[in-house]
Protein backbone atom coordinates (compact mmCIF):
# COMPACT_ATOMS: atom_id res chain seq x y z
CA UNK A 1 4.44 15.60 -9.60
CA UNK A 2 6.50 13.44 -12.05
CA UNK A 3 6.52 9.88 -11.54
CA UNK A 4 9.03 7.50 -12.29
CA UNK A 5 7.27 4.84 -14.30
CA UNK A 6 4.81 5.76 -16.58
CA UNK A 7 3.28 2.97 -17.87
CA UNK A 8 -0.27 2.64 -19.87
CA UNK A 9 -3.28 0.75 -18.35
CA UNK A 10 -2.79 -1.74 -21.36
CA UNK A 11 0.84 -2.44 -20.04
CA UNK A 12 -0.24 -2.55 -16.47
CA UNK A 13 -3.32 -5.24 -17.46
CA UNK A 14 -0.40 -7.25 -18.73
CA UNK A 15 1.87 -6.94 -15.79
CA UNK A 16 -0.72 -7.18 -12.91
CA UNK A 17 -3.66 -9.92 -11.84
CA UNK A 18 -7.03 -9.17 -12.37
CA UNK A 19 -7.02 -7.89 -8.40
CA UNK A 20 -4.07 -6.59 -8.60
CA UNK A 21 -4.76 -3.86 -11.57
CA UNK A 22 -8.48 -3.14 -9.89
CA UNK A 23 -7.06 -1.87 -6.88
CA UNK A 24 -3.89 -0.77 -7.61
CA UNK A 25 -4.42 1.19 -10.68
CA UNK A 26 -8.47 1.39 -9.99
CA UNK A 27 -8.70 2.26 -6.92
CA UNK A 28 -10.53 -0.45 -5.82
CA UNK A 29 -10.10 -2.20 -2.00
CA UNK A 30 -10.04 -5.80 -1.56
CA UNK A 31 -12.42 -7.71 0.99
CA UNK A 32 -11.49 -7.13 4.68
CA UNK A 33 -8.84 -10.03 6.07
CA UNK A 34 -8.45 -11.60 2.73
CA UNK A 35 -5.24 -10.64 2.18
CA UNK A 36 -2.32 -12.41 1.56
CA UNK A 37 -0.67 -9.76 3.96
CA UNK A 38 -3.53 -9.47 6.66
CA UNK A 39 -1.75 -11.95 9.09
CA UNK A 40 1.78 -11.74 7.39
CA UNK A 41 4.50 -12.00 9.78
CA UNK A 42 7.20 -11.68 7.82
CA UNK A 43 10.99 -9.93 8.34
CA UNK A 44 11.41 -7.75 5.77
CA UNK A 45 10.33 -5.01 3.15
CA UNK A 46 6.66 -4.49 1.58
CA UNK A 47 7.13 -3.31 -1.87
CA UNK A 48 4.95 -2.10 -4.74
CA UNK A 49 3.06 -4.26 -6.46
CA UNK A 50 3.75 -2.21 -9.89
CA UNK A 51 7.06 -0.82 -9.68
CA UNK A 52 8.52 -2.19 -6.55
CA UNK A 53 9.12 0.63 -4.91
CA UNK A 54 9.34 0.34 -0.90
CA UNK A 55 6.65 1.34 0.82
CA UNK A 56 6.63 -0.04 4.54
CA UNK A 57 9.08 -2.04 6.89
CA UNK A 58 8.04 -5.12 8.68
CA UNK A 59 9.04 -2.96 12.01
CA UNK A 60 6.18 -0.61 11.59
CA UNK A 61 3.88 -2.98 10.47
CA UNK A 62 1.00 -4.66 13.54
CA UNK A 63 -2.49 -5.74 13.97
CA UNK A 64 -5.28 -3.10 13.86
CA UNK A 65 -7.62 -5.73 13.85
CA UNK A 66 -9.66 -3.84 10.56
CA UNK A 67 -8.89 -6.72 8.79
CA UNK A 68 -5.50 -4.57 6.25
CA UNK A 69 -2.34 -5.06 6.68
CA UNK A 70 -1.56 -2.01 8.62
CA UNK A 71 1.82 0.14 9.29
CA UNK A 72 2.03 3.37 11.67
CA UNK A 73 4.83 4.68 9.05
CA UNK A 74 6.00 4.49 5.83
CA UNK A 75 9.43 2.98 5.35
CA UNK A 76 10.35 6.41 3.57
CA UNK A 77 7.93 9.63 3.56
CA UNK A 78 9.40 10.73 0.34
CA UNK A 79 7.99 6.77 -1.49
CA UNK A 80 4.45 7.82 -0.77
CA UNK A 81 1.96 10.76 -1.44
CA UNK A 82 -1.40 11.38 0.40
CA UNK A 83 -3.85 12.90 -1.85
CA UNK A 84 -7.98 13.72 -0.68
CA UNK A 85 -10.64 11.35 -1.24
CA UNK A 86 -14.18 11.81 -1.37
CA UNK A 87 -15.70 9.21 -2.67
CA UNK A 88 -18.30 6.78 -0.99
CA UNK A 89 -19.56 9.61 0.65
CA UNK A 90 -16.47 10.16 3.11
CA UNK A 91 -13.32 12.14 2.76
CA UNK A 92 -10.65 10.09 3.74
CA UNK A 93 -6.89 10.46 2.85
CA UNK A 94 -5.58 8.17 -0.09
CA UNK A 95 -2.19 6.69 0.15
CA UNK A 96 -0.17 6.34 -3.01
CA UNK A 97 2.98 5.24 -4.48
CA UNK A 98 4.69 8.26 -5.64
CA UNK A 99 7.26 6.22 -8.45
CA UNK A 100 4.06 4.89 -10.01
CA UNK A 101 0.64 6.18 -8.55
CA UNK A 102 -0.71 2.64 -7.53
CA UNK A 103 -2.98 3.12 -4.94
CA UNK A 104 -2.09 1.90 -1.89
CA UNK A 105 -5.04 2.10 1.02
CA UNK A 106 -5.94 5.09 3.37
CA UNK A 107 -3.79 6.49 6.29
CA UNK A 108 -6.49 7.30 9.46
CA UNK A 109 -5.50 9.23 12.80
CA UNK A 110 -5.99 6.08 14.62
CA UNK A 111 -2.74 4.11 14.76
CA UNK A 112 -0.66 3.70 17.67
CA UNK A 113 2.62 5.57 18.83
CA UNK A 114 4.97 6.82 17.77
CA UNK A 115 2.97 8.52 14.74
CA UNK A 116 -0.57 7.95 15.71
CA UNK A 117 -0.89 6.85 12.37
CA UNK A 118 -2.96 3.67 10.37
CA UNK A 119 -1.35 3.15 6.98
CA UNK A 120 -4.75 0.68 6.15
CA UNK A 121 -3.19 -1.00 3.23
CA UNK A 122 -4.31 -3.39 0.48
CA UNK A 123 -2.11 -6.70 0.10
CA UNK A 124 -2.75 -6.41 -3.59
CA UNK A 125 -0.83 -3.42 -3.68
CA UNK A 126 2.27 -5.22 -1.76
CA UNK A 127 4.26 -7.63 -2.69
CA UNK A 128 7.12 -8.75 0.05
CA UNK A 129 10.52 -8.93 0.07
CA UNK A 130 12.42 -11.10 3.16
CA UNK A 131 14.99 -9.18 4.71
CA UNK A 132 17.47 -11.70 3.68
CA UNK A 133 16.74 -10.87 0.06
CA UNK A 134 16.82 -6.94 0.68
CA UNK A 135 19.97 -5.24 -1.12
């Protein structure tokens, strides 16, 4: 698939914190419930960190209590892309950002209705956007 921005790892170094470019672009995970997003009650849209494109509404978003922000859907199926992981000796679904490839978290059969889905999601992926602020 094509993406939308295609940026180097130099440029995205530049662009992105230290956290930010290890898990978004390295796949890493931040620590459980140190997110700025963990508790984040906000009205409004959850972005990408890299390219901004939207990823999850406030609406789906609740508390799983795994210590991610978690969402039972994405704002738009078409923003995302699932792709299999293996590593760490599980195989997991990833979650990604389609425009940009960031990685995003895992989605798990776990959530509550109506999808039965847990979008387990690292803040350093996100950024936020207030719904006053949404165009």
């Amino acid at each position: 698939m094509s993406r939308k921005t295609d940026k180097t790892d130099s440029d995205w170094a530049r662009k992105l914190s230290a956290e930010q470019f290890a898990v978004a672009r390295n796949k890493g995970t931040e620590p459980a419930f140190t997110g700025k997003y963990n508790d984040h009650k906000g009205d409004g849209q959850y972005v990408c960190v890299c390219c901004e494109e939207v990823l999850f509404d406030s609406s789906a978003k609740y508390d799983s209590g795994s210590g991610w922000p978690s969402f039972f859907q994405p704002a738009a199926a078409e923003n995302i892309e699932e792709e299999t992981d293996q590593s760490h000796g599980m195989v997991r679904t990833e979650v990604l950002c389609q425009s940009c490839g960031a990685h995003l978290g895992h989605v798990f059969p776990d959530g509550p209705q109506p999808t039965g889905l847990r979008y387990c999601i690292n803040s350093a992926s996100l950024d936020f956007v207030d719904r006053k602020e949404v165009k």
